[in-house]
N, C-alpha and C. Protein backbone atom coordinates (compact mmCIF):
# COMPACT_ATOMS: atom_id res chain seq x y z
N UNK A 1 -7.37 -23.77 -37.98
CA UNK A 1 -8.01 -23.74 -39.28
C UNK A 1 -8.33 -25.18 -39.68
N UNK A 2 -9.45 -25.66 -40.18
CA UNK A 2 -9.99 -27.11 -40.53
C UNK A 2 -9.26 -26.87 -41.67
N UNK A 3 -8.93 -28.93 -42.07
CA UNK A 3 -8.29 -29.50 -43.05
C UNK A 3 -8.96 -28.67 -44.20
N UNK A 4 -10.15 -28.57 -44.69
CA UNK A 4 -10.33 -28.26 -45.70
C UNK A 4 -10.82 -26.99 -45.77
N UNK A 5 -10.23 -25.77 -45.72
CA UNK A 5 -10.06 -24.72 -45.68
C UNK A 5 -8.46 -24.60 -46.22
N UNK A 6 -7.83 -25.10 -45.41
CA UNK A 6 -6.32 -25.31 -45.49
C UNK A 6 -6.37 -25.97 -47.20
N UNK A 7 -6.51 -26.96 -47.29
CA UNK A 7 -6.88 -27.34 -48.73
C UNK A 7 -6.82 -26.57 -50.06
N UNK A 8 -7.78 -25.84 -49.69
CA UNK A 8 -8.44 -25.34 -50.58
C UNK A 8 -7.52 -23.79 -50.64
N UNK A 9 -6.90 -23.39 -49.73
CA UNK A 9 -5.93 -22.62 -49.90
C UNK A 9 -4.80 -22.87 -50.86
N UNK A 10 -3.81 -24.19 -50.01
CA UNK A 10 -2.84 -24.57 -50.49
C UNK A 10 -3.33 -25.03 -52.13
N UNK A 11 -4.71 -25.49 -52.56
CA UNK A 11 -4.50 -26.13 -54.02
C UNK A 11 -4.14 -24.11 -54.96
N UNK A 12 -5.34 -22.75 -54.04
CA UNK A 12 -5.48 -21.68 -54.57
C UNK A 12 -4.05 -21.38 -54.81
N UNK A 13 -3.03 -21.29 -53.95
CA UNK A 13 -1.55 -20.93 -54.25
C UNK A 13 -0.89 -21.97 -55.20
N UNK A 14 -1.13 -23.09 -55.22
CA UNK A 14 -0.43 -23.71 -56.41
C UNK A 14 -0.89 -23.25 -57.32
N UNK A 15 -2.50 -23.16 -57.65
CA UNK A 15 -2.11 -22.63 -59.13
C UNK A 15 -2.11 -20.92 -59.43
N UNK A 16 -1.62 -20.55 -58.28
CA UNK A 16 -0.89 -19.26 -58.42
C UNK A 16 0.42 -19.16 -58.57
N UNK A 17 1.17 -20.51 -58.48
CA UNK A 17 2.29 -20.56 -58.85
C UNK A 17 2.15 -21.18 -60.91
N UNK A 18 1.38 -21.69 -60.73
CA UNK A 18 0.74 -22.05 -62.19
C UNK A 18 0.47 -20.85 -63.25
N UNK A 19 0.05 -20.04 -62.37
CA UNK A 19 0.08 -18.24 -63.30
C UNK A 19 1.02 -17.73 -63.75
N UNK A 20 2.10 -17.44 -62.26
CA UNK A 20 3.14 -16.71 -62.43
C UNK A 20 3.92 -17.78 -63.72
N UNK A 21 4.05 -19.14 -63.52
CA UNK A 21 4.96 -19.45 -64.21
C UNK A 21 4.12 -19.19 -65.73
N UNK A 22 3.25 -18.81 -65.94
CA UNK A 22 2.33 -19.33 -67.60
C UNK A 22 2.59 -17.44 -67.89
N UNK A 23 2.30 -16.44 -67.08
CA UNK A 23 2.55 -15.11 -67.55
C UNK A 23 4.08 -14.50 -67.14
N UNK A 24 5.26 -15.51 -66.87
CA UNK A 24 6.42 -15.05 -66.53
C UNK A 24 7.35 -14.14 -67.81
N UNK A 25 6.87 -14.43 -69.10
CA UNK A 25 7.75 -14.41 -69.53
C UNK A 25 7.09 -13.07 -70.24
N UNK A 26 5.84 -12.24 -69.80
CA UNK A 26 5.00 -11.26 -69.95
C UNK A 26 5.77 -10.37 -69.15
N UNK A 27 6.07 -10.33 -68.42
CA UNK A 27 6.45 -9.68 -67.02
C UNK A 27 8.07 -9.42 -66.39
N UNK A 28 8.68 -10.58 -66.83
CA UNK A 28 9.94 -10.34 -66.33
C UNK A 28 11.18 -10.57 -67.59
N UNK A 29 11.94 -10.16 -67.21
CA UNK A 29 12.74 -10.28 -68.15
C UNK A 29 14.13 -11.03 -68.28
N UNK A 30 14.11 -11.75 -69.87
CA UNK A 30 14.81 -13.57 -69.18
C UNK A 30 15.65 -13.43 -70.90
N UNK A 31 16.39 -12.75 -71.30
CA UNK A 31 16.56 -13.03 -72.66
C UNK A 31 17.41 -14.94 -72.65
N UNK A 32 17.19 -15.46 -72.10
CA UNK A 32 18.07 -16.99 -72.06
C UNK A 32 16.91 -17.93 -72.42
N UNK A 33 15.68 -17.32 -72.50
CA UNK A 33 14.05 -18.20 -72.59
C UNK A 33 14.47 -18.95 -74.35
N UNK A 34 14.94 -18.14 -75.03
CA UNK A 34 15.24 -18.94 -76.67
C UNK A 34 16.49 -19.34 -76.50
N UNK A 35 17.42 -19.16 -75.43
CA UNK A 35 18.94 -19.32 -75.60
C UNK A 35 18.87 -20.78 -75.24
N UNK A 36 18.44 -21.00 -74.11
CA UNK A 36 18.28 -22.44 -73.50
C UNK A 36 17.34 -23.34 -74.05
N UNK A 37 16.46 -22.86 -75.23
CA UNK A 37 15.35 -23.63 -76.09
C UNK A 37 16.30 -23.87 -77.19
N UNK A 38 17.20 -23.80 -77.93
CA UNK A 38 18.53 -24.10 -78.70
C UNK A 38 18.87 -23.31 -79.13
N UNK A 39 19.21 -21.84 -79.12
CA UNK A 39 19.99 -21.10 -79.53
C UNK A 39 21.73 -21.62 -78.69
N UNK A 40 21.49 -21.68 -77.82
CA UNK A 40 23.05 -22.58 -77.14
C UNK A 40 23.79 -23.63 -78.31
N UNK A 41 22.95 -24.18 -79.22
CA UNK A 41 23.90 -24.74 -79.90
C UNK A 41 24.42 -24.35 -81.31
N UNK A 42 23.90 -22.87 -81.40
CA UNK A 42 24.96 -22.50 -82.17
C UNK A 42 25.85 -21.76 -81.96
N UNK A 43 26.40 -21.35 -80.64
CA UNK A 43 27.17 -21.28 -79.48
C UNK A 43 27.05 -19.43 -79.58
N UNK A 44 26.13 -18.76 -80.52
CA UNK A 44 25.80 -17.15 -79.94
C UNK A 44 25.25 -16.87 -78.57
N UNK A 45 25.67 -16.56 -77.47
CA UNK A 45 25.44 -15.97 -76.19
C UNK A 45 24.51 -14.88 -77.04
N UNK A 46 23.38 -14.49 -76.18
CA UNK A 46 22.73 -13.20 -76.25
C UNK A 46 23.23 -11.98 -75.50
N UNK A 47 23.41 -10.96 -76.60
CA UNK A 47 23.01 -9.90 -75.62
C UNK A 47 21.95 -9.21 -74.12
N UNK A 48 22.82 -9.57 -73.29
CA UNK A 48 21.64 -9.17 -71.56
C UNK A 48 22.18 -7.87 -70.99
N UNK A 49 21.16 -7.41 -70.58
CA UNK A 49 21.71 -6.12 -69.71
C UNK A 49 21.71 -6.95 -67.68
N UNK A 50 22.96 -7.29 -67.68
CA UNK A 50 23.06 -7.96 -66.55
C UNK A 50 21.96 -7.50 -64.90
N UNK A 51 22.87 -6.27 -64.81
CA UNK A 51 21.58 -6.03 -64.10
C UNK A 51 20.42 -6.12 -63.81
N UNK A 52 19.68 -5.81 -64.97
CA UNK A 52 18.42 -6.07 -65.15
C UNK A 52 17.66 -7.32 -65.00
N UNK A 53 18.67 -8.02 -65.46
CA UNK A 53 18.08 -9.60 -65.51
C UNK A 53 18.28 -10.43 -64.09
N UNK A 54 19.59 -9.48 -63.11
CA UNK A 54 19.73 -10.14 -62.02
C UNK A 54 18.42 -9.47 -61.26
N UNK A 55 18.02 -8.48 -61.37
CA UNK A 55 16.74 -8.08 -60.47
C UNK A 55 15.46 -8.29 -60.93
N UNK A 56 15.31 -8.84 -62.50
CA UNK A 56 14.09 -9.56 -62.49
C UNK A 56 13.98 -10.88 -62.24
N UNK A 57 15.52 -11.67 -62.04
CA UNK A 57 15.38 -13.04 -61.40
C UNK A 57 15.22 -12.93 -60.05
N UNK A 58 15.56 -11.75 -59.23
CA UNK A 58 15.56 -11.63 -57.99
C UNK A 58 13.82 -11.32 -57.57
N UNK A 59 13.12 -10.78 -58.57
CA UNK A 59 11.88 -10.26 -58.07
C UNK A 59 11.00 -11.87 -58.48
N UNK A 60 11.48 -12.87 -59.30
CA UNK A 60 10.66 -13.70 -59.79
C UNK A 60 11.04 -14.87 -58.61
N UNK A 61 12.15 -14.88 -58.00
CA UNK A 61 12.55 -15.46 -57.07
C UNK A 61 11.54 -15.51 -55.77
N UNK A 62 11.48 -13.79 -55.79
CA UNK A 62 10.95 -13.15 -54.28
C UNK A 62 9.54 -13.70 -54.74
N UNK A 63 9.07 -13.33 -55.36
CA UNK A 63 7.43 -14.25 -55.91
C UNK A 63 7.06 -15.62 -55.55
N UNK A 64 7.71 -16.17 -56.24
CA UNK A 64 7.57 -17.93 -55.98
C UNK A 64 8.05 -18.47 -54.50
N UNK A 65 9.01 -17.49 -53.97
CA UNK A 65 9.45 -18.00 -52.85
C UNK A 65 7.99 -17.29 -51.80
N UNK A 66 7.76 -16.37 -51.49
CA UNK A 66 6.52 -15.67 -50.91
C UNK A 66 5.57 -16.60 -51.47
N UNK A 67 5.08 -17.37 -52.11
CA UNK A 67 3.84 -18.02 -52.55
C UNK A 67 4.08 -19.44 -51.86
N UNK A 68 5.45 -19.64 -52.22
CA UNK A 68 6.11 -21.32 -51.46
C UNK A 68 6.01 -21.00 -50.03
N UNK A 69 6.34 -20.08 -49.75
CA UNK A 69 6.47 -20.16 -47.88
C UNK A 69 5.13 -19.88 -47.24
N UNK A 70 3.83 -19.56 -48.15
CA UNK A 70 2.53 -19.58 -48.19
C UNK A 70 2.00 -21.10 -47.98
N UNK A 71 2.55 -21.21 -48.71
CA UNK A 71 1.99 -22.98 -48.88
C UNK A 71 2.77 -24.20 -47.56
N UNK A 72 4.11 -23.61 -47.58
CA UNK A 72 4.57 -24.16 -46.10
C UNK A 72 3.73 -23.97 -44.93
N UNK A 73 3.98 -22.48 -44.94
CA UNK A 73 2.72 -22.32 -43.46
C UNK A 73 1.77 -22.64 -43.11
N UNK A 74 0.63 -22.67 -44.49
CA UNK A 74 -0.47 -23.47 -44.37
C UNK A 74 -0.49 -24.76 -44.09
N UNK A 75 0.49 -25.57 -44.77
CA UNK A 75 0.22 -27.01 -44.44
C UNK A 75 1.05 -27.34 -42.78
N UNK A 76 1.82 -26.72 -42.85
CA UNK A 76 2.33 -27.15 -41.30
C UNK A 76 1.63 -25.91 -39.93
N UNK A 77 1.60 -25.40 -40.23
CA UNK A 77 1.33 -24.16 -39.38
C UNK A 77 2.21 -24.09 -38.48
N UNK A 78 3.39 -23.53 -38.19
CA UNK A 78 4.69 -23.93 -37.36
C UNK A 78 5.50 -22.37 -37.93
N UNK A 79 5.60 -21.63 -36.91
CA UNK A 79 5.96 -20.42 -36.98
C UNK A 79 7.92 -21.05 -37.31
N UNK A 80 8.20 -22.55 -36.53
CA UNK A 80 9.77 -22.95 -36.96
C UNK A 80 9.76 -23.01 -38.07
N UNK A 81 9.20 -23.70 -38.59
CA UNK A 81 9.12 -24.22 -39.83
C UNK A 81 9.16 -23.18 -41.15
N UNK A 82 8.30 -22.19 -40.61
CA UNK A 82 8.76 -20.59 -41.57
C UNK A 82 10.19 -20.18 -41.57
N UNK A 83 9.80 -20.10 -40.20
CA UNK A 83 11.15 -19.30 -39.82
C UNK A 83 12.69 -19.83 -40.89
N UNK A 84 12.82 -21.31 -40.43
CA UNK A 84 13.60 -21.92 -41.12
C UNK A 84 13.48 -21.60 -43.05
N UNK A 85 12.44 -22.13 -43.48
CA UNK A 85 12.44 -21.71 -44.64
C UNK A 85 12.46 -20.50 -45.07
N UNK A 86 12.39 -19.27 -44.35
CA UNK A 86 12.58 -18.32 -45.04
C UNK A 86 13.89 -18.15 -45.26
N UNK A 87 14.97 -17.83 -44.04
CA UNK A 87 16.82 -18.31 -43.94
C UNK A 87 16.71 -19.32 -45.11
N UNK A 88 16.52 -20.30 -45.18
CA UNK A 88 16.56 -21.17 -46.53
C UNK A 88 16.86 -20.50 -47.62
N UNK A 89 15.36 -20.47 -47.83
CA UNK A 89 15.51 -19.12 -48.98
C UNK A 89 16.07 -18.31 -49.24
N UNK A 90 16.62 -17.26 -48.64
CA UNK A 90 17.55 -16.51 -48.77
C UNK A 90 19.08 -16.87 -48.83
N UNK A 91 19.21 -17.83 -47.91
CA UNK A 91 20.35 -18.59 -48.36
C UNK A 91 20.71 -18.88 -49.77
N UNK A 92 19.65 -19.83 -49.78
CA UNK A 92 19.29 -20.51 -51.45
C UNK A 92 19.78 -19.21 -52.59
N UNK A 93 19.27 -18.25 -52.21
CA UNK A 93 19.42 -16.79 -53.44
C UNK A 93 20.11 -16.59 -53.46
N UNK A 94 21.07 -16.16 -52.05
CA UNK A 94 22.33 -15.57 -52.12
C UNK A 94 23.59 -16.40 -52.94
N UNK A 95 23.40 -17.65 -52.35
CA UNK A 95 24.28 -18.51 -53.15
C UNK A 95 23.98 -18.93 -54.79
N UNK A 96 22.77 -19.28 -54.94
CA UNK A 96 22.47 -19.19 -56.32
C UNK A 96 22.86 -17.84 -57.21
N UNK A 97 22.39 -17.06 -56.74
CA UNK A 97 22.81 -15.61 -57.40
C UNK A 97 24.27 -15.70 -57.41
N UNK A 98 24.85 -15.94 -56.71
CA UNK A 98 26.50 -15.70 -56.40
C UNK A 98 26.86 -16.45 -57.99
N UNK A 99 26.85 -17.76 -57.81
CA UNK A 99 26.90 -18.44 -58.81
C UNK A 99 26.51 -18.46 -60.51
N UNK A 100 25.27 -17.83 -60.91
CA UNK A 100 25.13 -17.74 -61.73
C UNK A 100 25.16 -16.35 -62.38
N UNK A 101 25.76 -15.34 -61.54
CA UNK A 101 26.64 -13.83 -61.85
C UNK A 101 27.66 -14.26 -62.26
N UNK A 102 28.63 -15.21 -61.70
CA UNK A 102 29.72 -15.52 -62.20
C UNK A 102 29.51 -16.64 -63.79
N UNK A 103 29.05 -17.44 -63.55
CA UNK A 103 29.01 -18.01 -65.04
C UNK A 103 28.28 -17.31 -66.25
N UNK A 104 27.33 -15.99 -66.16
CA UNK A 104 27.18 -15.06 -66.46
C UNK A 104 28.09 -13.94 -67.23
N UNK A 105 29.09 -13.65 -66.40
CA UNK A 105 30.68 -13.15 -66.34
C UNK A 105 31.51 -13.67 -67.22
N UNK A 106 31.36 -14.95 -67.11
CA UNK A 106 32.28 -15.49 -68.49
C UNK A 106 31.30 -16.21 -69.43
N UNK A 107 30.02 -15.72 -69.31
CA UNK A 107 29.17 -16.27 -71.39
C UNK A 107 29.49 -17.40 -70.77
N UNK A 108 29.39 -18.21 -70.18
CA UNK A 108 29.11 -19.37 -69.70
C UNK A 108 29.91 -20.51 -70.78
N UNK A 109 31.42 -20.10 -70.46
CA UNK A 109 32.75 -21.07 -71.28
C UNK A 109 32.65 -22.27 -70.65
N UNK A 110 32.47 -21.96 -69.65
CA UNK A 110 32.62 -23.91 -69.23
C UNK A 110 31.79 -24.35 -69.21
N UNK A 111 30.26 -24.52 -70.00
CA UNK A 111 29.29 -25.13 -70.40
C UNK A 111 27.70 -24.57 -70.31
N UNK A 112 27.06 -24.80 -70.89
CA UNK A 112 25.65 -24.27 -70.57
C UNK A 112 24.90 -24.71 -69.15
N UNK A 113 25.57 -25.87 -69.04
CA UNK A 113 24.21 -26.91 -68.14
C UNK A 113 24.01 -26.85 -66.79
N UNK A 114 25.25 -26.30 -66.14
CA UNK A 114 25.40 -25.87 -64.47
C UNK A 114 24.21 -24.50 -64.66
N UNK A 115 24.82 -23.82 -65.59
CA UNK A 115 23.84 -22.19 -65.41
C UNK A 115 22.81 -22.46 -65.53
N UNK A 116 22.11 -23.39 -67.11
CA UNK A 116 21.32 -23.66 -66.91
C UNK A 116 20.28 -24.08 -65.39
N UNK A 117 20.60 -24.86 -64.57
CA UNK A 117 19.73 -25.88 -63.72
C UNK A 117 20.12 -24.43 -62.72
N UNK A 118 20.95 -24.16 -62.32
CA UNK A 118 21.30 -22.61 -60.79
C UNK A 118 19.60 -21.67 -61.71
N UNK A 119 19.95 -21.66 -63.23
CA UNK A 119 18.65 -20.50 -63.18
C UNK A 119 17.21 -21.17 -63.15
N UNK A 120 17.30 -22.12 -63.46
CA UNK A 120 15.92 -23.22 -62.82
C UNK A 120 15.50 -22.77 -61.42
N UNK A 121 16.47 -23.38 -60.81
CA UNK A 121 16.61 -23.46 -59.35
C UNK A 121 15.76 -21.58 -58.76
N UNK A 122 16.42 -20.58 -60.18
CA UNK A 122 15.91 -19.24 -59.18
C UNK A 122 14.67 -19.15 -59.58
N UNK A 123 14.12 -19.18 -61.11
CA UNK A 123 13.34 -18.94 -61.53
C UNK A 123 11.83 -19.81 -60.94
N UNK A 124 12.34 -21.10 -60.69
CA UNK A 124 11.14 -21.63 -60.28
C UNK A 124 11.39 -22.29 -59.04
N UNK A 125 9.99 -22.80 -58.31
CA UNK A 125 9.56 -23.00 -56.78
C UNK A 125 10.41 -24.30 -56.84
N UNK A 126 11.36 -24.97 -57.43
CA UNK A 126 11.81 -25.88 -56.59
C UNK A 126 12.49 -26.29 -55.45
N UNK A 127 12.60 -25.18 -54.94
CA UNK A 127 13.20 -25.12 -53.29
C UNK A 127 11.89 -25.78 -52.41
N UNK A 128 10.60 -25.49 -53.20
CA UNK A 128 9.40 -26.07 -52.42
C UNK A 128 9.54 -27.50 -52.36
N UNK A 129 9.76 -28.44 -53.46
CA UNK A 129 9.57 -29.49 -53.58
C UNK A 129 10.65 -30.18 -52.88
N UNK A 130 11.54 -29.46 -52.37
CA UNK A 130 12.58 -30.14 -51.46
C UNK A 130 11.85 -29.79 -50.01
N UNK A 131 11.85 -28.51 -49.74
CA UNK A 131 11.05 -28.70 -48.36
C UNK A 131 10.12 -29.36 -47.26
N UNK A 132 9.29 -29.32 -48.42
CA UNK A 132 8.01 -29.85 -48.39
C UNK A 132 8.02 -31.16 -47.93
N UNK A 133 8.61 -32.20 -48.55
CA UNK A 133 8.88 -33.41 -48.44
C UNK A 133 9.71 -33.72 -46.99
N UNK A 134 11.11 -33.17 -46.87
CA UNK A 134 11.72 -33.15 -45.74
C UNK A 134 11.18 -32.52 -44.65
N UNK A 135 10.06 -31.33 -44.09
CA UNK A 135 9.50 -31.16 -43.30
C UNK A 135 8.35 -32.02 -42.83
N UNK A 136 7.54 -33.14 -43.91
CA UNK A 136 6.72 -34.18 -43.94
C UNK A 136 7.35 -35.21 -43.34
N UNK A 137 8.62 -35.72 -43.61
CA UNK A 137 9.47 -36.64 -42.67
C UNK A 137 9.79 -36.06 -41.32
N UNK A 138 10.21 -35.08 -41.49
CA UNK A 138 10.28 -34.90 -39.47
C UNK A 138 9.17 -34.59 -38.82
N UNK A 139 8.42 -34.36 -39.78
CA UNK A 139 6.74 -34.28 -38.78
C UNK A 139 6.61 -36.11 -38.47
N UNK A 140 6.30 -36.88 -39.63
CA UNK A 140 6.33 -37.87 -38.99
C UNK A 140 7.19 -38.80 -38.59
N UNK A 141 8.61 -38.13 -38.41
CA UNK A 141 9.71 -39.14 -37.37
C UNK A 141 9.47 -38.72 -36.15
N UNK A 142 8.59 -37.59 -35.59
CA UNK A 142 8.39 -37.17 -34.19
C UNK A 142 7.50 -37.95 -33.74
N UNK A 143 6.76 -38.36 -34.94
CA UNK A 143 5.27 -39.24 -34.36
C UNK A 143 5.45 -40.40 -33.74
């Protein structure tokens, strides 16, 4: 595939990650969107139906991550390089999820700010911005 085809892909999926994040809060369901804007400091936890919120972080996860591993493939084209990031990813969930079920579990007593950044971490593509960069260095430490 020529550079600029590839291009013009990878800019189309960023700002499809630009959508999802601008109509996320249309679509999935996050009651922590006013909690973490300062309701946290008048220390009321919201009412969540746990479940629910773990499988719409899981489906908003599966989104951004399917759009990120879009944008991997295109720019490297390296069936390893998927491969790896997808295990990533799932890694990344399983352990993130692990983690922020449990601080979840206890209304989050030992502080807002760990849960906070674990639900960053699910909600949005920053697993990309780590990849991305470190697969760009071993492409060119081979060179």
């Amino acid at each position: 595939m020529k550079k600029r085809y590839r291009l013009i892909i990878v800019i189309f999926l960023i700002l499809l990650l630009f959508l999802i994040r601008s109509f996320a809060s249309d679509f999935f369901y996050d009651p922590f969107v006013k909690y973490f804007n300062g309701a946290f400091l008048t220390g009321s936890f919201p009412e969540i139906n746990i479940s629910k919120l773990l499988l719409n972080m899981g489906l908003r996860y599966f989104v951004n991550s399917a759009v990120s591993l879009a944008i991997i493939y295109t720019i490297f084209i390296k069936k390893e390089v998927l491969q790896f990031s997808i295990k990533f990813y799932i890694i990344g969930f399983l352990a993130l999820s692990f983690f922020y079920f449990i601080h979840l579990k206890m209304e989050f007593k030992n502080g807002y700010l760990f849960p906070f950044y674990i639900r960053r971490m699910l909600i949005h593509p920053i697993l990309l911005l780590i990849l991305l960069p470190s697969f760009y260095f071993q492409k060119i430490s081979k060179n």
